[in-house]
C-alpha atoms as a PDB file:
ATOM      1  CA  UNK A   1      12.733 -21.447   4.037  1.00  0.00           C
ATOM      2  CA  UNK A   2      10.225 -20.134   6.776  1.00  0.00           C
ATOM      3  CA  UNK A   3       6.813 -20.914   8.139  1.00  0.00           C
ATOM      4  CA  UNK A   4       4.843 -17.707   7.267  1.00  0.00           C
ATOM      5  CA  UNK A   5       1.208 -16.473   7.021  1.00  0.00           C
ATOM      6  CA  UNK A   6      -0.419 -13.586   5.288  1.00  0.00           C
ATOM      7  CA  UNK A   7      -3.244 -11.666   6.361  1.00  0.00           C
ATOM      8  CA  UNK A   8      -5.092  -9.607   4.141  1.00  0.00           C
ATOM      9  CA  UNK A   9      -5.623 -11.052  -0.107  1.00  0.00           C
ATOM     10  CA  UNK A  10      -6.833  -7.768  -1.926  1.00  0.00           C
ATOM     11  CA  UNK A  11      -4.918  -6.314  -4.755  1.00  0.00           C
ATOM     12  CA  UNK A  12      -2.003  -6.631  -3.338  1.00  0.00           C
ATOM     13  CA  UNK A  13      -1.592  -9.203  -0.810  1.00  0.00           C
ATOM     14  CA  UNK A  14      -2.989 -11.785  -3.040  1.00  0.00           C
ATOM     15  CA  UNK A  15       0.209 -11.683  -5.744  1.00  0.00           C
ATOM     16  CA  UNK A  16       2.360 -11.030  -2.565  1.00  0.00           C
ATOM     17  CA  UNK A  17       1.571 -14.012  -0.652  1.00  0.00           C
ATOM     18  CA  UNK A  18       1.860 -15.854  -3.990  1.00  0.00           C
ATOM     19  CA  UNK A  19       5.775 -14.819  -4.488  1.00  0.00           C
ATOM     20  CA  UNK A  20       6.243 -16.033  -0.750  1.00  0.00           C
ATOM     21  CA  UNK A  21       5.047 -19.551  -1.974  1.00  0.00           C
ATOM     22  CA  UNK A  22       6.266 -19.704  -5.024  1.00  0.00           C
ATOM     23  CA  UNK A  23      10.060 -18.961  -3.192  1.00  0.00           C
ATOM     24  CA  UNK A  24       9.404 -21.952  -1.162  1.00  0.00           C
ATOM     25  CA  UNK A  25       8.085 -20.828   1.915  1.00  0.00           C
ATOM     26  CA  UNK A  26       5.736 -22.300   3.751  1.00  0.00           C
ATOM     27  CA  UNK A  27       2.420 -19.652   3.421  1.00  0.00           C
ATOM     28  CA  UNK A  28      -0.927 -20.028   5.274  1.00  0.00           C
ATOM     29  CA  UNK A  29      -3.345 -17.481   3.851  1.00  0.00           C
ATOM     30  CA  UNK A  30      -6.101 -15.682   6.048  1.00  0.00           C
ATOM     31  CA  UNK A  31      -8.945 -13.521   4.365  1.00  0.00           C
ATOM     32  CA  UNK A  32     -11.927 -11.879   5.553  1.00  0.00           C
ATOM     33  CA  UNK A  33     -13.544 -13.584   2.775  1.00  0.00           C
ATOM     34  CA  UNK A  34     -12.778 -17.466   3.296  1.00  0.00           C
ATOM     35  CA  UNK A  35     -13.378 -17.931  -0.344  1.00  0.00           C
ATOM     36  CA  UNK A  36     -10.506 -15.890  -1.721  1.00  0.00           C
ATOM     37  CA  UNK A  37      -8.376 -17.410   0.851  1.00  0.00           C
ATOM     38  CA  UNK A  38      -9.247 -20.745  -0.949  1.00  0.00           C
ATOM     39  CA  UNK A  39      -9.084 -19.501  -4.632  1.00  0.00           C
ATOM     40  CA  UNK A  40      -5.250 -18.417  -3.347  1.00  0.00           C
ATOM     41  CA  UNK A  41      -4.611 -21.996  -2.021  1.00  0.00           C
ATOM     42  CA  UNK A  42      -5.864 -23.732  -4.983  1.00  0.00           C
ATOM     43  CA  UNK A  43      -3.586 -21.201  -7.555  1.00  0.00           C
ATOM     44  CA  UNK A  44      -0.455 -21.179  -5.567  1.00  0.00           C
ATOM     45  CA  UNK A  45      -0.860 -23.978  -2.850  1.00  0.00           C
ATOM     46  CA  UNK A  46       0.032 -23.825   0.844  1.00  0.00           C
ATOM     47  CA  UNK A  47      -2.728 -23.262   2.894  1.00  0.00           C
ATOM     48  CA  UNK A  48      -5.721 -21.011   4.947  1.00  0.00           C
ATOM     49  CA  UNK A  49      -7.116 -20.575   8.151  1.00  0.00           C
ATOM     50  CA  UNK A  50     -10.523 -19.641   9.286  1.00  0.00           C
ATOM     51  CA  UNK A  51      -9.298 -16.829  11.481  1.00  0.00           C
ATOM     52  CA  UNK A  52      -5.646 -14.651  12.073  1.00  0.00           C
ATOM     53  CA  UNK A  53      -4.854 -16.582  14.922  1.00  0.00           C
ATOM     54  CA  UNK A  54      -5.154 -19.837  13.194  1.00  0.00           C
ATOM     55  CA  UNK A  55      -3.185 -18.286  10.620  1.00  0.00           C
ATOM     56  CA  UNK A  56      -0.291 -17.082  12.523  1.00  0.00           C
ATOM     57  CA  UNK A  57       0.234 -20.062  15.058  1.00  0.00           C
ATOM     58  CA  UNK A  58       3.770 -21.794  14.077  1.00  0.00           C
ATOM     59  CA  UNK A  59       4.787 -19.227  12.341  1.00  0.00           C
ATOM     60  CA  UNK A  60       8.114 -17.276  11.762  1.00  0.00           C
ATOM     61  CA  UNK A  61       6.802 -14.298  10.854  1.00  0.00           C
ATOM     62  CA  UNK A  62       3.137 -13.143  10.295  1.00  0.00           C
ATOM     63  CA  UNK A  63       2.993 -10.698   7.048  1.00  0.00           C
ATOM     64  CA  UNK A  64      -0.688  -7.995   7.090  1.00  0.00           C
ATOM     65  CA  UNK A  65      -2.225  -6.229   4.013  1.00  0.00           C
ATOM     66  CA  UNK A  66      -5.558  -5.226   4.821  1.00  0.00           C
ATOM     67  CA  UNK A  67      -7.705  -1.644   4.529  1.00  0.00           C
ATOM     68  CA  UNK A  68      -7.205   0.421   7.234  1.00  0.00           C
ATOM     69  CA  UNK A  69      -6.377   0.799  11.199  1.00  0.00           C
ATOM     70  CA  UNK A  70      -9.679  -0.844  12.442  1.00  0.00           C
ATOM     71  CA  UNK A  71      -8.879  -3.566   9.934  1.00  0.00           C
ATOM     72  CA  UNK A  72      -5.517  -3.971  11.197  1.00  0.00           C
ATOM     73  CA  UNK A  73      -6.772  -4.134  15.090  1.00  0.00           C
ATOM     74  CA  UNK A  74      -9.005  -6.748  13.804  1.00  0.00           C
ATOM     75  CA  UNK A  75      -6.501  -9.258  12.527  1.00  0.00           C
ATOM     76  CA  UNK A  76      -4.044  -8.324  15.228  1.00  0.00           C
ATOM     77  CA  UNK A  77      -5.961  -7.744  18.410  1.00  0.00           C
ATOM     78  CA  UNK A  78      -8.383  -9.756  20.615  1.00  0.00           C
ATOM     79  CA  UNK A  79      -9.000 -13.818  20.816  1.00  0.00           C
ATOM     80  CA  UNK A  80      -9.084 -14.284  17.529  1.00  0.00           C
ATOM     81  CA  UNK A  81      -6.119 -11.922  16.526  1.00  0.00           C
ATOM     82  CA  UNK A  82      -3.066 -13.182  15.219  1.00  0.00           C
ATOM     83  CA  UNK A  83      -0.644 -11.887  18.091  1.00  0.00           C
ATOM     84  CA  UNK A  84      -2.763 -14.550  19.893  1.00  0.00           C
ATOM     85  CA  UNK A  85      -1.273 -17.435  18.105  1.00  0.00           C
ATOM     86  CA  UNK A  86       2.361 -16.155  17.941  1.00  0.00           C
ATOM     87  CA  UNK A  87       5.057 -17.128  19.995  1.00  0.00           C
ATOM     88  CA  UNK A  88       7.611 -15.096  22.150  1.00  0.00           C
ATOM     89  CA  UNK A  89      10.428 -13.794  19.448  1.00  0.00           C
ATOM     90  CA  UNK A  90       8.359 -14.116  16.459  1.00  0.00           C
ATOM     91  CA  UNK A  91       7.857 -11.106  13.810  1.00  0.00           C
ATOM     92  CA  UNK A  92       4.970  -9.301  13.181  1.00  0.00           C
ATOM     93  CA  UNK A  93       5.303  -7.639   9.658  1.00  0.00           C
ATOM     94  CA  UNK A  94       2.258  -4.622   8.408  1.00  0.00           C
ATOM     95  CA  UNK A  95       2.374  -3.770   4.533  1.00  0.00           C
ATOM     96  CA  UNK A  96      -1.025  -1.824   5.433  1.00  0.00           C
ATOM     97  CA  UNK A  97      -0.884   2.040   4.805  1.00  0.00           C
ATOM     98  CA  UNK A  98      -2.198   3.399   8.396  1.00  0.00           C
ATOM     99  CA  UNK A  99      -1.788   6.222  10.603  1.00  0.00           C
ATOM    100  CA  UNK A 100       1.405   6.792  13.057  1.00  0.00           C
ATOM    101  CA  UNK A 101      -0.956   5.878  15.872  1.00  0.00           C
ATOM    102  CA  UNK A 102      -1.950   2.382  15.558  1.00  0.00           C
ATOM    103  CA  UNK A 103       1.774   1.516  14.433  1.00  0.00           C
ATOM    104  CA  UNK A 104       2.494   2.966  17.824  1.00  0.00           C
ATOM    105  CA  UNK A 105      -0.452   0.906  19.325  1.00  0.00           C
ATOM    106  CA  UNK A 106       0.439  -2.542  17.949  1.00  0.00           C
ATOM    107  CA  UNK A 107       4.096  -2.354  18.270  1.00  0.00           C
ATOM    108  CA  UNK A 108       3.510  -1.378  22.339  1.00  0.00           C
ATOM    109  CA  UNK A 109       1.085  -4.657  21.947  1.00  0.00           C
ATOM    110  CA  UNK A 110       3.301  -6.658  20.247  1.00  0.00           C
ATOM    111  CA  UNK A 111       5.766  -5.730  22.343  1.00  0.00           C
ATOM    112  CA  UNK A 112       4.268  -6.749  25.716  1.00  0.00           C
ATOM    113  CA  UNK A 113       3.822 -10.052  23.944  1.00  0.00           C
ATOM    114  CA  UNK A 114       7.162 -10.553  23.177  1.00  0.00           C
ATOM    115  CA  UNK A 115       6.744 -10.129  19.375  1.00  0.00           C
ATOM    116  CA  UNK A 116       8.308  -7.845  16.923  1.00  0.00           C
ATOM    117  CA  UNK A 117       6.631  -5.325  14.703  1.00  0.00           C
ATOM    118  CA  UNK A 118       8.227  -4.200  11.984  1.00  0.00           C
ATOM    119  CA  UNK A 119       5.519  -1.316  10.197  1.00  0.00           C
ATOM    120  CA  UNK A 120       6.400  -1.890   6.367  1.00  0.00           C
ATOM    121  CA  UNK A 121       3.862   0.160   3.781  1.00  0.00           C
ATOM    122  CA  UNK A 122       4.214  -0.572   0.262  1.00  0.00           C
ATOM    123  CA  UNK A 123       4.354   1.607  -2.820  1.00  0.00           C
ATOM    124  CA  UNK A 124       4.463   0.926  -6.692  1.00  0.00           C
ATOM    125  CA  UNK A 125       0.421  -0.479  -6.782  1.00  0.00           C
ATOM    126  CA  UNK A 126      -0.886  -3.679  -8.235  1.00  0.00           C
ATOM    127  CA  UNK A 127       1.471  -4.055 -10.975  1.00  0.00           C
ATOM    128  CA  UNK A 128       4.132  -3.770  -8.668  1.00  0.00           C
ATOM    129  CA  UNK A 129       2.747  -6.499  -5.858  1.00  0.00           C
ATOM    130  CA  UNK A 130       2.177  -8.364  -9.109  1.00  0.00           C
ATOM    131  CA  UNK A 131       5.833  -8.275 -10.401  1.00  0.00           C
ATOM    132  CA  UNK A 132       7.568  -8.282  -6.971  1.00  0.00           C
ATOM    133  CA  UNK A 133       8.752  -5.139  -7.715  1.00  0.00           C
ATOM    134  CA  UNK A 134       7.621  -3.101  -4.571  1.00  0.00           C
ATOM    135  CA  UNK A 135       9.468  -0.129  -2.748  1.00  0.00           C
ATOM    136  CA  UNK A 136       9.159  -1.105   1.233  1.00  0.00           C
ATOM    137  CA  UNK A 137       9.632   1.079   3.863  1.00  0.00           C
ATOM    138  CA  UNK A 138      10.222   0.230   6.971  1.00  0.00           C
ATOM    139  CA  UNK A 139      10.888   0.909  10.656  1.00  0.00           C
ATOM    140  CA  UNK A 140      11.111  -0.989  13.824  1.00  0.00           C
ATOM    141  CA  UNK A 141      14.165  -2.367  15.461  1.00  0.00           C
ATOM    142  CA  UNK A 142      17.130  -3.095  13.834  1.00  0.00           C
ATOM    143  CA  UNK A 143      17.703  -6.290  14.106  1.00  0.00           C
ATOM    144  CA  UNK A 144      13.755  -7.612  13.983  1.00  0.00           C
ATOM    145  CA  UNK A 145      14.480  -5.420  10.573  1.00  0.00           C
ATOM    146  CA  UNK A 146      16.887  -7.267   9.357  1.00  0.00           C
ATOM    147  CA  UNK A 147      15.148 -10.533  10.089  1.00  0.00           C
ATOM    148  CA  UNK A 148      12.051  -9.507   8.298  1.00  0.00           C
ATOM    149  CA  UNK A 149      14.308  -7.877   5.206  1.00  0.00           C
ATOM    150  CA  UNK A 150      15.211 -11.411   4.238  1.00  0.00           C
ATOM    151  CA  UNK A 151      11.946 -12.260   3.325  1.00  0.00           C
ATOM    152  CA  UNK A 152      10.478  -9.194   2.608  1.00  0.00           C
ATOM    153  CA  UNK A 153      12.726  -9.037  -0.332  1.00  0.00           C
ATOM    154  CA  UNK A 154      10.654 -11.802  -1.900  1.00  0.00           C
ATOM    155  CA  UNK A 155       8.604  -9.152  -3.551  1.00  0.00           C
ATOM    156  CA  UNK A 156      10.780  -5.943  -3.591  1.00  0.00           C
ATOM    157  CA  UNK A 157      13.010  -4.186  -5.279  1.00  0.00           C
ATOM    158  CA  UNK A 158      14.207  -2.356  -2.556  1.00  0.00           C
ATOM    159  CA  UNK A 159      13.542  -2.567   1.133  1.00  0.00           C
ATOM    160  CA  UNK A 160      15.068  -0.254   3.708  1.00  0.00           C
ATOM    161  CA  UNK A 161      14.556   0.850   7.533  1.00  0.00           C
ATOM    162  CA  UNK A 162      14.137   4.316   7.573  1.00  0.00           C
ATOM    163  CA  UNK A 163      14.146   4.549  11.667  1.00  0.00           C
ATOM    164  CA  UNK A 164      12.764   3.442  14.599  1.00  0.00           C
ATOM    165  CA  UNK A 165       8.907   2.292  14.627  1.00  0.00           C
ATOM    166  CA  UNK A 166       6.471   4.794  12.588  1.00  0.00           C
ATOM    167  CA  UNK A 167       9.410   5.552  10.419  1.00  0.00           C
ATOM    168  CA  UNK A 168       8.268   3.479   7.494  1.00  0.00           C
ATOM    169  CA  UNK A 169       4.535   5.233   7.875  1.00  0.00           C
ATOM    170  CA  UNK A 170       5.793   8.126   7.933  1.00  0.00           C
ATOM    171  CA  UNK A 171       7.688   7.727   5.117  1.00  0.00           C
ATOM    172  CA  UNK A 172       4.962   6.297   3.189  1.00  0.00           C
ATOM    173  CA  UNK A 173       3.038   9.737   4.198  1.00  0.00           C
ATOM    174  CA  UNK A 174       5.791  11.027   2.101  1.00  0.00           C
ATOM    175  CA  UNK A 175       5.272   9.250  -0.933  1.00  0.00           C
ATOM    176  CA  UNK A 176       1.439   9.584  -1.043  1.00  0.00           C
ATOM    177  CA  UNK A 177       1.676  13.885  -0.631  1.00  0.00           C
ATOM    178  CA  UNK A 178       4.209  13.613  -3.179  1.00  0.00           C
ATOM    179  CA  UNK A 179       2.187  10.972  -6.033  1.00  0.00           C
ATOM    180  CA  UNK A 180      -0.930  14.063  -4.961  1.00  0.00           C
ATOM    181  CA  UNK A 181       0.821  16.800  -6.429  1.00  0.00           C
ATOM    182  CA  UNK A 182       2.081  14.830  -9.474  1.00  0.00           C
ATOM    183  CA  UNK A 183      -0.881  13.471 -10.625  1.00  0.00           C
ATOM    184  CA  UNK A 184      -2.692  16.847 -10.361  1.00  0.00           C
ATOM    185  CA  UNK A 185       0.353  18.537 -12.977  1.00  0.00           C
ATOM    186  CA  UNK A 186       0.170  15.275 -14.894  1.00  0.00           C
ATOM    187  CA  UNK A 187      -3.816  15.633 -14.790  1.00  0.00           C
ATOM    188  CA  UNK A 188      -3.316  19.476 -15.712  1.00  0.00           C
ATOM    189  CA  UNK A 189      -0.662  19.027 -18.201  1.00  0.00           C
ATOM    190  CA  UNK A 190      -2.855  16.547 -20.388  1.00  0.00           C
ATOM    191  CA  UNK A 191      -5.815  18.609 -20.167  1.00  0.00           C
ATOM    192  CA  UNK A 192      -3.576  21.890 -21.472  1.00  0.00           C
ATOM    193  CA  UNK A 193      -2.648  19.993 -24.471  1.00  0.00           C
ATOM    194  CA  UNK A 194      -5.713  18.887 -25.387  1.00  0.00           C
ATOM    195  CA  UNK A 195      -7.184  22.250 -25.612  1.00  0.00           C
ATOM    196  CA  UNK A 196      -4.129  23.360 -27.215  1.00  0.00           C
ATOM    197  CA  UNK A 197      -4.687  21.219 -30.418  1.00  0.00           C
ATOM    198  CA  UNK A 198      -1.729  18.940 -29.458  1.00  0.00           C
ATOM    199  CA  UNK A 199      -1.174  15.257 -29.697  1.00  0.00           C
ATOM    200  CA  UNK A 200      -0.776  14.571 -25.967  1.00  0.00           C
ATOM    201  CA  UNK A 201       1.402  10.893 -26.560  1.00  0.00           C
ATOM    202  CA  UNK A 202       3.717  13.066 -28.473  1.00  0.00           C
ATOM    203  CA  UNK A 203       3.724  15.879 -26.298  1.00  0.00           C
ATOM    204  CA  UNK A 204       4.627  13.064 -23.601  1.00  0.00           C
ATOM    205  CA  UNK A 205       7.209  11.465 -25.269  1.00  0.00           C
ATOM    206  CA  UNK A 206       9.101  14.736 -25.651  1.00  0.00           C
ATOM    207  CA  UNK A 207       8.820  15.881 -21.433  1.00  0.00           C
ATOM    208  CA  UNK A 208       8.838  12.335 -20.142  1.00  0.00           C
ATOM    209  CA  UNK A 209      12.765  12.517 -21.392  1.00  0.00           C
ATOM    210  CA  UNK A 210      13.069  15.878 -19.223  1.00  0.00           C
ATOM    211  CA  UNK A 211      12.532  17.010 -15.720  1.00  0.00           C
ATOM    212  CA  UNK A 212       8.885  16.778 -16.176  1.00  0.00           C
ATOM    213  CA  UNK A 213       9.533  12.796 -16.512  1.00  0.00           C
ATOM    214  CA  UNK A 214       7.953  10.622 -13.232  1.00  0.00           C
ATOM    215  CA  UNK A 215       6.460   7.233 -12.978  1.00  0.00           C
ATOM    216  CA  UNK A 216       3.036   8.570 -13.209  1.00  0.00           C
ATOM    217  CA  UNK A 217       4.160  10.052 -16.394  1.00  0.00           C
ATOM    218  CA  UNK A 218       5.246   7.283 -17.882  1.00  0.00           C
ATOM    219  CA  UNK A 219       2.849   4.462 -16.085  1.00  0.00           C
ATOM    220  CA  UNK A 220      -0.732   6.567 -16.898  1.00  0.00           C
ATOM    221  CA  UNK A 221      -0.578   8.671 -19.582  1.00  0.00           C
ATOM    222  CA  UNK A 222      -1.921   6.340 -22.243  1.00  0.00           C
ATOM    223  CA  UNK A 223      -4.676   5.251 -20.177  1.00  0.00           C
ATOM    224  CA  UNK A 224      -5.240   9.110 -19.074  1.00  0.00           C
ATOM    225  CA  UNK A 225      -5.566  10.169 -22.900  1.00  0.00           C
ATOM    226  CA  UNK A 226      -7.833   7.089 -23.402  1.00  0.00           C
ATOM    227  CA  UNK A 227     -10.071   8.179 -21.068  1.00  0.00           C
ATOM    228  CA  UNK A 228      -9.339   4.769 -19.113  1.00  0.00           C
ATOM    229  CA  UNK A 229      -9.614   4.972 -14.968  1.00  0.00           C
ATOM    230  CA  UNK A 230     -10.831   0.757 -14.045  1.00  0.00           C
ATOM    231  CA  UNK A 231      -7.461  -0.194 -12.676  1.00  0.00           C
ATOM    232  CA  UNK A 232      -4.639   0.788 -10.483  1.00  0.00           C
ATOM    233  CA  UNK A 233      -4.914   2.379  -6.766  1.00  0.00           C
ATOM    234  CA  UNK A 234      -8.754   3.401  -6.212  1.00  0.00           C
ATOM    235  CA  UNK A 235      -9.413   7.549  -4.929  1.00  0.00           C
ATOM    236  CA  UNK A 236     -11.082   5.713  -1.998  1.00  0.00           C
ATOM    237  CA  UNK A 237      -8.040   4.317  -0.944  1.00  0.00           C
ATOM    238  CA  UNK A 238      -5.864   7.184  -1.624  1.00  0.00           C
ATOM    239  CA  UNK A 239      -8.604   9.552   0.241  1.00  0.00           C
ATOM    240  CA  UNK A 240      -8.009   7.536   3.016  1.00  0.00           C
ATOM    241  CA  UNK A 241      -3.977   7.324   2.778  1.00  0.00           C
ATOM    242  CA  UNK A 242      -4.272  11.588   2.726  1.00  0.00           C
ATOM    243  CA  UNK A 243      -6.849  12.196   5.092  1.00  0.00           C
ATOM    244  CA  UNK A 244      -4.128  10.650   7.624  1.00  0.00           C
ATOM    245  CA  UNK A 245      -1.228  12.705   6.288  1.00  0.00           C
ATOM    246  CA  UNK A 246      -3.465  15.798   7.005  1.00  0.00           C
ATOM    247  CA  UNK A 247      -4.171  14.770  10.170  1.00  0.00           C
ATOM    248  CA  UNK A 248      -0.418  13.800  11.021  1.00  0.00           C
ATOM    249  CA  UNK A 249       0.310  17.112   9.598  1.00  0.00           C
ATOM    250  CA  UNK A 250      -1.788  18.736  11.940  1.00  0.00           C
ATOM    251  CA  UNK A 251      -0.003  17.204  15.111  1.00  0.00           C
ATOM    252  CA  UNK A 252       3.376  17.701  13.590  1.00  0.00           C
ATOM    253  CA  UNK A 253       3.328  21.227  12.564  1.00  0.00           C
ATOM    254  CA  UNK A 254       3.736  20.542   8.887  1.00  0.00           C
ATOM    255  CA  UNK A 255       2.142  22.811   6.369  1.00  0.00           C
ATOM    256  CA  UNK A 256       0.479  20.712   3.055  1.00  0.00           C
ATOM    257  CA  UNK A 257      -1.821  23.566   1.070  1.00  0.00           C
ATOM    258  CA  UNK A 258      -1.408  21.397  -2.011  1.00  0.00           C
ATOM    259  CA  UNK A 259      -1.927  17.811  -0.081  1.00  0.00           C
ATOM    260  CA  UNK A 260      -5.473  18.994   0.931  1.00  0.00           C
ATOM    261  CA  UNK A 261      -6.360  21.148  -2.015  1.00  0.00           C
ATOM    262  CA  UNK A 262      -5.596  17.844  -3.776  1.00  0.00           C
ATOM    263  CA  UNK A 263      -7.439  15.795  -1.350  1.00  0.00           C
ATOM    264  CA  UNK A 264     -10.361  18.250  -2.234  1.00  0.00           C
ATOM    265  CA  UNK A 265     -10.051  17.406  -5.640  1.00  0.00           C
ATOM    266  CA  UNK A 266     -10.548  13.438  -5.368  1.00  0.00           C
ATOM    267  CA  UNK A 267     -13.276  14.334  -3.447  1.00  0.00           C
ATOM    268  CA  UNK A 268     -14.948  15.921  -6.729  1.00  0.00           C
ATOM    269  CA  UNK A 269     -13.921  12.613  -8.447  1.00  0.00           C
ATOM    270  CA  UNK A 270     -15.537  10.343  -5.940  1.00  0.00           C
ATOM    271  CA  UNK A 271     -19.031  12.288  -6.849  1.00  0.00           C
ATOM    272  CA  UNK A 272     -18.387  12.029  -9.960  1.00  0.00           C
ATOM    273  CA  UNK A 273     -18.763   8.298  -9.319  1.00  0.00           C
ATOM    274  CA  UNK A 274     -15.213   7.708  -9.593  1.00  0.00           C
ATOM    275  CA  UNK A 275     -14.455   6.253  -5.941  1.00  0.00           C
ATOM    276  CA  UNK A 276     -13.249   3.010  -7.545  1.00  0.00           C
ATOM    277  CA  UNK A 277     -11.295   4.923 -10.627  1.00  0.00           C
ATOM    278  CA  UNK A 278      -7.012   4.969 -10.298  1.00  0.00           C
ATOM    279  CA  UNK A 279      -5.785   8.340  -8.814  1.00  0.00           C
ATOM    280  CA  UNK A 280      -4.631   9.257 -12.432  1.00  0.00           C
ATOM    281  CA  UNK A 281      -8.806  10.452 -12.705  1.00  0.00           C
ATOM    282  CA  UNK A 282      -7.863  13.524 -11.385  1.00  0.00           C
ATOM    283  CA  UNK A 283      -7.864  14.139 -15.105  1.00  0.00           C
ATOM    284  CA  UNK A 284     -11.558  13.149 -15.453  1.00  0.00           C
ATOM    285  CA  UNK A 285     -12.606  16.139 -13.169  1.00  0.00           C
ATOM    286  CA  UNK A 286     -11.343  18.131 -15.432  1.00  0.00           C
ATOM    287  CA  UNK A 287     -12.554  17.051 -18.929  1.00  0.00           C
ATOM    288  CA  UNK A 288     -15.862  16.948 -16.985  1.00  0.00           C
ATOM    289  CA  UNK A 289     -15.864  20.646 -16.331  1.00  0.00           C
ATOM    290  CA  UNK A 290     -14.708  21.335 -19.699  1.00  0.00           C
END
């Protein structure tokens, strides 16, 4: 079993850390908020520290979930950091969703340190941090990779390296222009069949069995025809998760009309006072209009 910390207790990082622990390893918890860190310790045991450094000091391998990239400089970087309290060969793992460029920021950091960075975003939301049943992607060098994997895999069902550092970012780009488009047919889909006269759980259970079937499909539909939007991944977050595959796209060349038309869309939701509402409310800016 290792010596590990966690950074980062929201949503997701909470229930993550907890699987670490409850596998046997040895967890120290950091949050912004000292008193979450301490509600953590006293549900799952281990232990907190009052800053990342603290945190990350003796550890094997230092695991991040927090909001964004100035987030992630801020538990990484500086006095205080937690780079500053590892030790030459130890791992550096990021479950944050953030842009290509402070991956390639911290891993040159971490690497003039003499750590490893492995960039690892998550997908599958709070029910799947919850039931340790997480996709990871990954990138980074092989064989910090495959160091990290065995603990990693605490709380996934799959893990996998998709390249070199940035890979896994990218990749998690990917998945979040992808859940867009599907959640806006989903959204559509429902709304059709409700001014069609039709019983949208029945219309469901006939195209969920068909190439209309996805995970949004069959994770939200109940709770979109119930008009229900207070859980899952928040339109803030996911605003933020597109607004840096649009800019990525705009350094790479790649064309996303529906990504930003989309991205347009939670914007609508977000005045609708939705900003805390599951992406699935793409629905709700429709009913709204009629």
């Amino acid at each position: 079993m290792a010596k590990l910390a966690f950074l980062g207790l929201g949503v997701m990082g909470y229930p993550m850390a907890g699987h670490l622990q409850a596998a046997g390893h040895d967890v120290t918890v950091y949050n912004r908020t000292a008193a979450k860190a301490d509600a953590w310790v006293k549900e799952h045991g281990g232990s907190s520290a009052a800053t990342p450094r603290d945190a990350a000091a003796g550890a094997d391998l230092v695991m991040a979930c927090v909001g964004n990239d100035d987030d992630l400089r801020s538990v990484t970087l500086g006095d205080d950091g937690a780079f500053a309290g590892m030790i030459d060969g130890t791992i550096f793992v990021d479950h944050t969703t953030v842009s290509a460029a402070v991956t390639a920021e911290l891993f040159a950091a971490a690497a003039d340190k003499g750590i490893g960075f492995v960039d690892a975003p998550v997908s599958g939301g709070q029910a799947g941090a919850e039931n340790g049943q997480l996709s990871i992607m990954c990138g980074g060098v092989q064989a910090q990779y495959d160091t990290a994997e065995k603990v990693i895999t605490t709380y996934a069902k799959l893990c996998r390296r998709i390249g070199d550092s940035g890979a896994g970012q990218m990749t998690k780009m990917c998945n979040q222009i992808a859940i867009a488009g599907l959640v806006q047919g989903l959204s559509e889909a429902l709304h059709f069949a409700d001014k069609a006269g039709l019983d949208g759980e029945s219309v469901v259970e006939v195209i969920s069995q068909g190439a209309a079937g996805s995970w949004q499909m069959s994770n939200r539909y109940k709770t979109m025809i119930a008009d229900e939007f207070d859980h899952g991944f928040a339109v803030d977050w996911m605003r933020k998760d597109l607004a840096i595959c649009l800019a990525t796209a705009d350094d790479n060349g790649a064309s996303l009309p529906v990504t930003a038309l989309v991205d347009q869309f939670y914007k609508d939701v977000q005045k609708l006072g939705g900003g805390r509402w599951d992406t699935s409310s793409l629905l709700k800016r429709l009913t709204s209009v009629g």
